[in-house]
Protein backbone atom coordinates (compact mmCIF):
# COMPACT_ATOMS: atom_id res chain seq x y z
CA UNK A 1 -29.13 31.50 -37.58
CA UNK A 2 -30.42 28.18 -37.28
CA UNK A 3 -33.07 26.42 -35.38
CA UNK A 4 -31.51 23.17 -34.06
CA UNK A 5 -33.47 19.71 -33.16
CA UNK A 6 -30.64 17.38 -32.32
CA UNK A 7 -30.48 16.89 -28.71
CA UNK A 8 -28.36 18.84 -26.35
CA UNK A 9 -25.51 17.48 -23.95
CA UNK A 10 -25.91 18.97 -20.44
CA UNK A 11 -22.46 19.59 -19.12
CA UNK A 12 -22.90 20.33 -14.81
CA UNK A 13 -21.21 21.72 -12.86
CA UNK A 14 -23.23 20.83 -9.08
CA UNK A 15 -20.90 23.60 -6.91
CA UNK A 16 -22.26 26.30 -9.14
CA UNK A 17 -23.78 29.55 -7.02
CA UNK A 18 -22.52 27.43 -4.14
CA UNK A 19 -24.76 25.03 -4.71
CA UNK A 20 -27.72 27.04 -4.15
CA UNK A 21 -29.77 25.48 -7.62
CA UNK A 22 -28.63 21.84 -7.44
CA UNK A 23 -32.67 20.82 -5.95
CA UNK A 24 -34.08 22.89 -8.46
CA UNK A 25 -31.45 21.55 -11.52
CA UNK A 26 -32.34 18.30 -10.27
CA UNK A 27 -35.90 18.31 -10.89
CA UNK A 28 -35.30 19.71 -14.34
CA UNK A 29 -33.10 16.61 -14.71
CA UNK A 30 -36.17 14.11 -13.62
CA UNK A 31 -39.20 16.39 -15.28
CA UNK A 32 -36.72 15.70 -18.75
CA UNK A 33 -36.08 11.84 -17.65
CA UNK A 34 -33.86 9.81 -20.49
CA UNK A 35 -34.21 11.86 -23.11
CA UNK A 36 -31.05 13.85 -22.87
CA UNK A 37 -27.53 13.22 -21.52
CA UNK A 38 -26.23 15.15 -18.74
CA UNK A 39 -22.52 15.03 -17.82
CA UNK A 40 -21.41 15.97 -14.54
CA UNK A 41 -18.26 17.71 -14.02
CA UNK A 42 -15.61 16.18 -11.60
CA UNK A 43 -12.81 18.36 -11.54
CA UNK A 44 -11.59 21.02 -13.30
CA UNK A 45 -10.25 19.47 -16.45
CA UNK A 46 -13.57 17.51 -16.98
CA UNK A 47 -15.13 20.08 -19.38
CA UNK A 48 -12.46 19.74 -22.14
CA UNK A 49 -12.86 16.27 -22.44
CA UNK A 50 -16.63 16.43 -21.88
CA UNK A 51 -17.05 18.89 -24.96
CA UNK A 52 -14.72 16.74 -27.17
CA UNK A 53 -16.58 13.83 -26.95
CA UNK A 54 -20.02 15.92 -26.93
CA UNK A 55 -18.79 16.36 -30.24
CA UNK A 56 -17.22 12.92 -31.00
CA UNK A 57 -20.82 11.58 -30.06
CA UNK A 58 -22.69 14.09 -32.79
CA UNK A 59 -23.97 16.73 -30.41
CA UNK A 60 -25.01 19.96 -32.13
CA UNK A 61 -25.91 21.81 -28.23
CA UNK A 62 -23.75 21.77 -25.57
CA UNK A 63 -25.26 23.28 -22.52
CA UNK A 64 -23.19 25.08 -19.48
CA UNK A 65 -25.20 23.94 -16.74
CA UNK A 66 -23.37 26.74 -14.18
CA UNK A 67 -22.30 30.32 -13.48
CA UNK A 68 -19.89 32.14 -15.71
CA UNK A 69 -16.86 29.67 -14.96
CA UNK A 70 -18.31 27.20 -15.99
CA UNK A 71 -19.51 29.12 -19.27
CA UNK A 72 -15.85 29.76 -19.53
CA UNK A 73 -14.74 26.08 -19.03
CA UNK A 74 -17.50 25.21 -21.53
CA UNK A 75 -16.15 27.42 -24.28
CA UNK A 76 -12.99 26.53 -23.91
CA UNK A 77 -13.86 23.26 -24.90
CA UNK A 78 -16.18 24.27 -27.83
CA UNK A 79 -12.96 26.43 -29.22
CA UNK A 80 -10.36 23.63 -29.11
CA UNK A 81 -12.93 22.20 -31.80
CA UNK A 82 -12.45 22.99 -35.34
CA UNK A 83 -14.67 25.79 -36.19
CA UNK A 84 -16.73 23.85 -38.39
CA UNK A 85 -17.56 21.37 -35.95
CA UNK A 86 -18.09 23.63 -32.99
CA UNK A 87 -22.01 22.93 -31.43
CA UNK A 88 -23.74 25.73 -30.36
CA UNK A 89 -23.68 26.53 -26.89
CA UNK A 90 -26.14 26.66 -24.54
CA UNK A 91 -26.77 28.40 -20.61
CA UNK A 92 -28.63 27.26 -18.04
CA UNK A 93 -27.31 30.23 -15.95
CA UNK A 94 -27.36 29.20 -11.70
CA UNK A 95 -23.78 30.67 -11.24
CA UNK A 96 -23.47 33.92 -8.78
CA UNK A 97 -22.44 36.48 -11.26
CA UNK A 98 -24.09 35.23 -14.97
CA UNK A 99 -22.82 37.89 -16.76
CA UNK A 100 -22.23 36.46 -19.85
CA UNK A 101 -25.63 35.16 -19.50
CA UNK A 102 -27.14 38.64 -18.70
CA UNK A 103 -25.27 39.86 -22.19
CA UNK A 104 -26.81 37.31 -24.03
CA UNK A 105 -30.06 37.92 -23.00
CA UNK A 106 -30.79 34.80 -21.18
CA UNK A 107 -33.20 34.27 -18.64
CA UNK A 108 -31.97 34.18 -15.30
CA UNK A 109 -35.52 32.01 -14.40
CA UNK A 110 -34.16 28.20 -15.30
CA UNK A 111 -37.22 27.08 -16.61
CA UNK A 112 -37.48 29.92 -19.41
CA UNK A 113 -33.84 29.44 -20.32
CA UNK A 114 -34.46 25.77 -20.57
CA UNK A 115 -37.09 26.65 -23.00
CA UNK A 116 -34.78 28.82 -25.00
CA UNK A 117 -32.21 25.81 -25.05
CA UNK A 118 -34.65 23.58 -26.59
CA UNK A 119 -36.59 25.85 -29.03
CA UNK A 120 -34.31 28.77 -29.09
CA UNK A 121 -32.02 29.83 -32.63
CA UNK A 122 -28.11 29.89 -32.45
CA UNK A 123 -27.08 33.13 -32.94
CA UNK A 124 -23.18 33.98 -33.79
CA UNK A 125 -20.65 35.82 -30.86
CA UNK A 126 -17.23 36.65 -30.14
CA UNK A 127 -14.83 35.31 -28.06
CA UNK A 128 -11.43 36.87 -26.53
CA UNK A 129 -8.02 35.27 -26.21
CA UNK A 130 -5.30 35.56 -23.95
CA UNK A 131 -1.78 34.62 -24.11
CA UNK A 132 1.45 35.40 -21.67
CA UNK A 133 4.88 35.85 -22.29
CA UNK A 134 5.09 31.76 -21.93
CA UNK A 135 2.72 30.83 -24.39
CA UNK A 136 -0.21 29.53 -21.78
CA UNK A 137 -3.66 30.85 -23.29
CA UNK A 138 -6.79 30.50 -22.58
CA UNK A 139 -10.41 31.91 -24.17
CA UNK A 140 -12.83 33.93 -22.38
CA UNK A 141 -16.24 34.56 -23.13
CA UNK A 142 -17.72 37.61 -21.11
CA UNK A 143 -14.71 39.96 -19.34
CA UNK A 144 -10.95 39.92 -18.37
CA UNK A 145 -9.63 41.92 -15.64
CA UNK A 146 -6.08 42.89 -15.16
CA UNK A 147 -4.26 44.39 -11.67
CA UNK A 148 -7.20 45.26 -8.80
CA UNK A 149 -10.18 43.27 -10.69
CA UNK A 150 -7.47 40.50 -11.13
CA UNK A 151 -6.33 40.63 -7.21
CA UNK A 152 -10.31 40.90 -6.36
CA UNK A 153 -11.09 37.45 -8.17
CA UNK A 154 -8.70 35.99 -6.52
CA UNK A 155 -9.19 37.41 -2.86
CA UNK A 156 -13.01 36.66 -3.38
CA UNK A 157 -12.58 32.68 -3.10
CA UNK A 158 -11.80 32.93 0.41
CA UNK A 159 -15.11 34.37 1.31
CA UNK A 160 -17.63 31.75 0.60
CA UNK A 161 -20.02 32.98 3.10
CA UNK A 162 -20.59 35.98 0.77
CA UNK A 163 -22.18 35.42 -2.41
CA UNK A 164 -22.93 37.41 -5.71
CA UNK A 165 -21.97 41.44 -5.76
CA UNK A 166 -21.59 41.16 -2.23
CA UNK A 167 -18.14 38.88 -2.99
CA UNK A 168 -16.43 41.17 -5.25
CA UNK A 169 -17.24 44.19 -3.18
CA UNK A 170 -15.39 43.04 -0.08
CA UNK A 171 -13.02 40.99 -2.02
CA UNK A 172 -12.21 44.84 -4.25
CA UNK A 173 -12.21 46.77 -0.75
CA UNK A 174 -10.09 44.67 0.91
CA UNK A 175 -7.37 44.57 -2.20
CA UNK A 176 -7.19 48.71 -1.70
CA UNK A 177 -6.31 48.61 1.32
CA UNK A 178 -3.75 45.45 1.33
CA UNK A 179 -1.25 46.70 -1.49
CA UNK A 180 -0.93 49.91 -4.08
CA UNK A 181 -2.88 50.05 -6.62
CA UNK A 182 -0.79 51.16 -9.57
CA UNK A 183 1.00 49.55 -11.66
CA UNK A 184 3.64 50.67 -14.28
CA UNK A 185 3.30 49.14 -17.48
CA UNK A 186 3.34 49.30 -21.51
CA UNK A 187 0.39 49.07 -23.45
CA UNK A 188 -0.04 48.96 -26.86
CA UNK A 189 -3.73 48.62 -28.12
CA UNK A 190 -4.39 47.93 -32.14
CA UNK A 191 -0.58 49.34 -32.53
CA UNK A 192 -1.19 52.63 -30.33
CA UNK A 193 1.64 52.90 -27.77
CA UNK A 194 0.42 53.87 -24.52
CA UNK A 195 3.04 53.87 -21.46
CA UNK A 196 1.42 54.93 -18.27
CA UNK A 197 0.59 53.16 -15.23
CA UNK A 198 -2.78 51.58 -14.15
CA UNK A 199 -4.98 50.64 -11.27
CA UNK A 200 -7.09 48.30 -13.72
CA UNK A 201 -8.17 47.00 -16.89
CA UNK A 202 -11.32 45.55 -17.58
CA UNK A 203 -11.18 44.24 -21.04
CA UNK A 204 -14.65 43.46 -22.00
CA UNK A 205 -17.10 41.20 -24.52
CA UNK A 206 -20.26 41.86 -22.29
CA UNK A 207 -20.55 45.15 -20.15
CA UNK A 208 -21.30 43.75 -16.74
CA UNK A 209 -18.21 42.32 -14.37
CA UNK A 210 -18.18 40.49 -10.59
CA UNK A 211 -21.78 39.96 -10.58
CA UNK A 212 -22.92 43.64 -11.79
CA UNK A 213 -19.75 45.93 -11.91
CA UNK A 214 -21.36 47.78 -15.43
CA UNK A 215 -17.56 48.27 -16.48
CA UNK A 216 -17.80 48.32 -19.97
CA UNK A 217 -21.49 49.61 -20.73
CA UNK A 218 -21.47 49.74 -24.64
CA UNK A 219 -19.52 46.42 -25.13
CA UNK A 220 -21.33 44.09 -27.11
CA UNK A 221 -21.22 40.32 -27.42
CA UNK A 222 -21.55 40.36 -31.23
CA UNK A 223 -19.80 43.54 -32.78
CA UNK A 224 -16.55 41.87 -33.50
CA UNK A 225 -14.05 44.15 -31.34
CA UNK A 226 -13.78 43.71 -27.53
CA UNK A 227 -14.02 47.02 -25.18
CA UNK A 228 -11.16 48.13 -22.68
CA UNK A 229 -11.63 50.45 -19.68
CA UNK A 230 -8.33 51.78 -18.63
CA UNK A 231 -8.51 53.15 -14.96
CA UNK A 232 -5.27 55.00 -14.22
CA UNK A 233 -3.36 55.81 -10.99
CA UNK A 234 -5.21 56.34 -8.11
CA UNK A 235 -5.21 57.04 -4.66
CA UNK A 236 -7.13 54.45 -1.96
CA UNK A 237 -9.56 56.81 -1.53
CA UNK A 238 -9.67 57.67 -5.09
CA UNK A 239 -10.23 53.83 -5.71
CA UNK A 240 -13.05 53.59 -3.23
CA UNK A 241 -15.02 56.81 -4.85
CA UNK A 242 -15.17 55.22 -7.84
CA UNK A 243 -16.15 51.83 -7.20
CA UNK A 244 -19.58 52.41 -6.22
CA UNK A 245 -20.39 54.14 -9.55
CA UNK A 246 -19.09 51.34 -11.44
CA UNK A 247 -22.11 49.51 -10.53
CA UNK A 248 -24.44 51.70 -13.02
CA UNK A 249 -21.91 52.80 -15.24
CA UNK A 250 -21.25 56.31 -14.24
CA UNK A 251 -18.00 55.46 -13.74
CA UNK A 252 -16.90 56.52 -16.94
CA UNK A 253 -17.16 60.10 -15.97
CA UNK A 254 -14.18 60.08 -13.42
CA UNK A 255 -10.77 61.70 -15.09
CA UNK A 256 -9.01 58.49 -14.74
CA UNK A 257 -10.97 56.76 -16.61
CA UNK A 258 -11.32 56.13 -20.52
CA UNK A 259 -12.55 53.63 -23.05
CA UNK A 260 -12.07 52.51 -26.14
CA UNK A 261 -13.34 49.07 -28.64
CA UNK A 262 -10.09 47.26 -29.80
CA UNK A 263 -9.27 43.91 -31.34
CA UNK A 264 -5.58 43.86 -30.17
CA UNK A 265 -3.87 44.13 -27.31
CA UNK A 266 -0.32 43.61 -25.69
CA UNK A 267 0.34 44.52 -21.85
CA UNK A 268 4.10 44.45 -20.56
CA UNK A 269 4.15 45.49 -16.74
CA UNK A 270 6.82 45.83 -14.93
CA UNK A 271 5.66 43.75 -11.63
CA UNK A 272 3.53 40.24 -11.52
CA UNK A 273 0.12 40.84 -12.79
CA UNK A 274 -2.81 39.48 -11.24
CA UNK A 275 -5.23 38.39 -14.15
CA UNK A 276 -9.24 36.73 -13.95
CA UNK A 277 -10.95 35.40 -16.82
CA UNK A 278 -14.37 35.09 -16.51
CA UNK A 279 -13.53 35.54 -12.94
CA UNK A 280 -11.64 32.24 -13.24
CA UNK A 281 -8.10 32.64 -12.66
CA UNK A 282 -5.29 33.21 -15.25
CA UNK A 283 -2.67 34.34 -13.66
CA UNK A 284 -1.94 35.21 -9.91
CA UNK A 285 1.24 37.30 -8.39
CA UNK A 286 3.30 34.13 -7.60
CA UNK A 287 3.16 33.19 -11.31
CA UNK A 288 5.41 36.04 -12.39
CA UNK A 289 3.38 36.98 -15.70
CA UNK A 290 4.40 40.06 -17.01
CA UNK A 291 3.66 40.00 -20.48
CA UNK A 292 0.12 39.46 -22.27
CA UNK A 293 -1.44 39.87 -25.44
CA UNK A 294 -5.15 39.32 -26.21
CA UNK A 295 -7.26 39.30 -28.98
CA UNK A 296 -10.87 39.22 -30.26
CA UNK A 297 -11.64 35.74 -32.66
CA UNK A 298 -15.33 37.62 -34.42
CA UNK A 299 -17.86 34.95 -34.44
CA UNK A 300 -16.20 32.70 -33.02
CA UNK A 301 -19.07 30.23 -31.37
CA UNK A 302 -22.94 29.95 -31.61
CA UNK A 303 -25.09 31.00 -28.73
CA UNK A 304 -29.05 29.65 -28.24
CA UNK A 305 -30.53 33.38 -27.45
């Protein structure tokens, strides 16, 4: 752990929490005038390029000016960096969800966690992988979610009137009821075979999901192994039951439910798989992904905490 004094890059991302802190970011922007640069992000393959030359330009902070995609965006940028070069990464969380925020133990309150970013230490974190059957990848930082978390991501861009929890509720609710559930598929996790079919996966760095889902209580952002919750088949009904304990964690007492902390992991289903994350998408039904493997990199980045 190190404190650092070089100055940060701010990369921003305006549409983040629908736009709901952009007054608020801006006056953090004017109250810190010239003496930091602050990189707005255009479209979605902005925040590559913006980290790499964050870098190229000596930048020991980068700062994810956004919600949990952008977090996600941001990362991915800081990992295509050799790991010797990699800046530490900071949050200024005004997303919907901030989970990965939340597990970092970042103030939600902007002007704190602007503080931390410029006085706080860089602490080390993991980050997950994953990787389908035709070799497209991509890092996450805080959760994936695989089959009705995966459909839910997906289903909850169309409702932009809805915002936060709220989203992934209806988005979840509405996913029951439009197609099964289930899904057959092989799993092998750390070379244990299990065949059985599914309703989800949450595979987890931080324990919170969709804005507050506490899927994967005990996972932890720095303890080197990721966490999986394995729901298996269930009924509509059975599905709705158990989503409202999933907000506190009680979830974990239902039958068809079980967890364990891996480091490997290789999913073959026998259907499309719908796949968030970070609640970004990875890999929707009309891509015809079928085949994943995932992995946990230990230490991978630095996070101001």
């Amino acid at each position: 752990m190190s404190v650092l004094s070089a100055s940060p890059v701010f990369i921003y991302n305006p549409s983040s929490g629908d736009g709901s802190h952009a007054k608020q970011i801006e006056q953090i922007r004017k109250s810190l005038g010239n003496r930091f640069s602050w990189r707005e992000i255009m479209t979605a393959g902005d925040v590559l390029s913006l980290s790499q030359q964050a870098v190229r330009d000596g930048a020991q902070k980068i700062v994810a000016v956004g919600g949990d995609g952008t977090v996600h965006d941001v990362v991915n940028g800081i990992m295509s960096i050799e790991p010797s070069a990699r800046p530490a990464l900071g949050i200024l969380p005004c997303g919907t969800g901030n989970d990965f925020a939340q597990a970092a133990g970042i103030p939600i309150d902007l002007e704190k966690a602007l503080e931390l970013v410029l006085t706080g230490k860089a602490h080390p974190v993991d980050i997950g992988s994953i990787e389908n059957e035709l070799g497209n990848k991509t890092y996450w930082a805080n959760s994936c979610g695989i089959g009705l978390n995966g459909r839910a991501a997906i289903r909850a861009r169309r409702f932009q009137a809805l915002k936060g929890e709220a989203k992934y509720i209806v988005a979840t609710i509405a996913e029951v009821f439009r197609q099964k559930a289930a899904k057959e598929a092989d799993l092998t996790v750390d070379n244990r075979r299990l065949s059985d079919g599914f309703s989800l996966l949450t595979l987890g760095n931080g324990p919170r999901e969709g804005g507050g889902f506490l899927m994967t209580p005990s996972a932890k952002i720095d303890d080197g192994v990721l966490d999986l919750l394995f729901v298996g088949p269930l009924s509509r009904l059975g599905i709705l039951a158990l989503l409202p304990s999933a907000r506190n964690g009680k979830h974990l007492k239902s039958r068809a439910t079980f967890t364990r902390k891996f480091s490997t992991l290789r999913l073959r289903a026998n259907e499309p798989l719908a796949i968030h994350t970070d609640g970004e998408i990875f890999a929707a039904p009309r891509d015809n992904v079928r085949e994943v493997s995932v992995r946990v990199f230990p230490a991978a980045i630095r996070v101001i905490r």
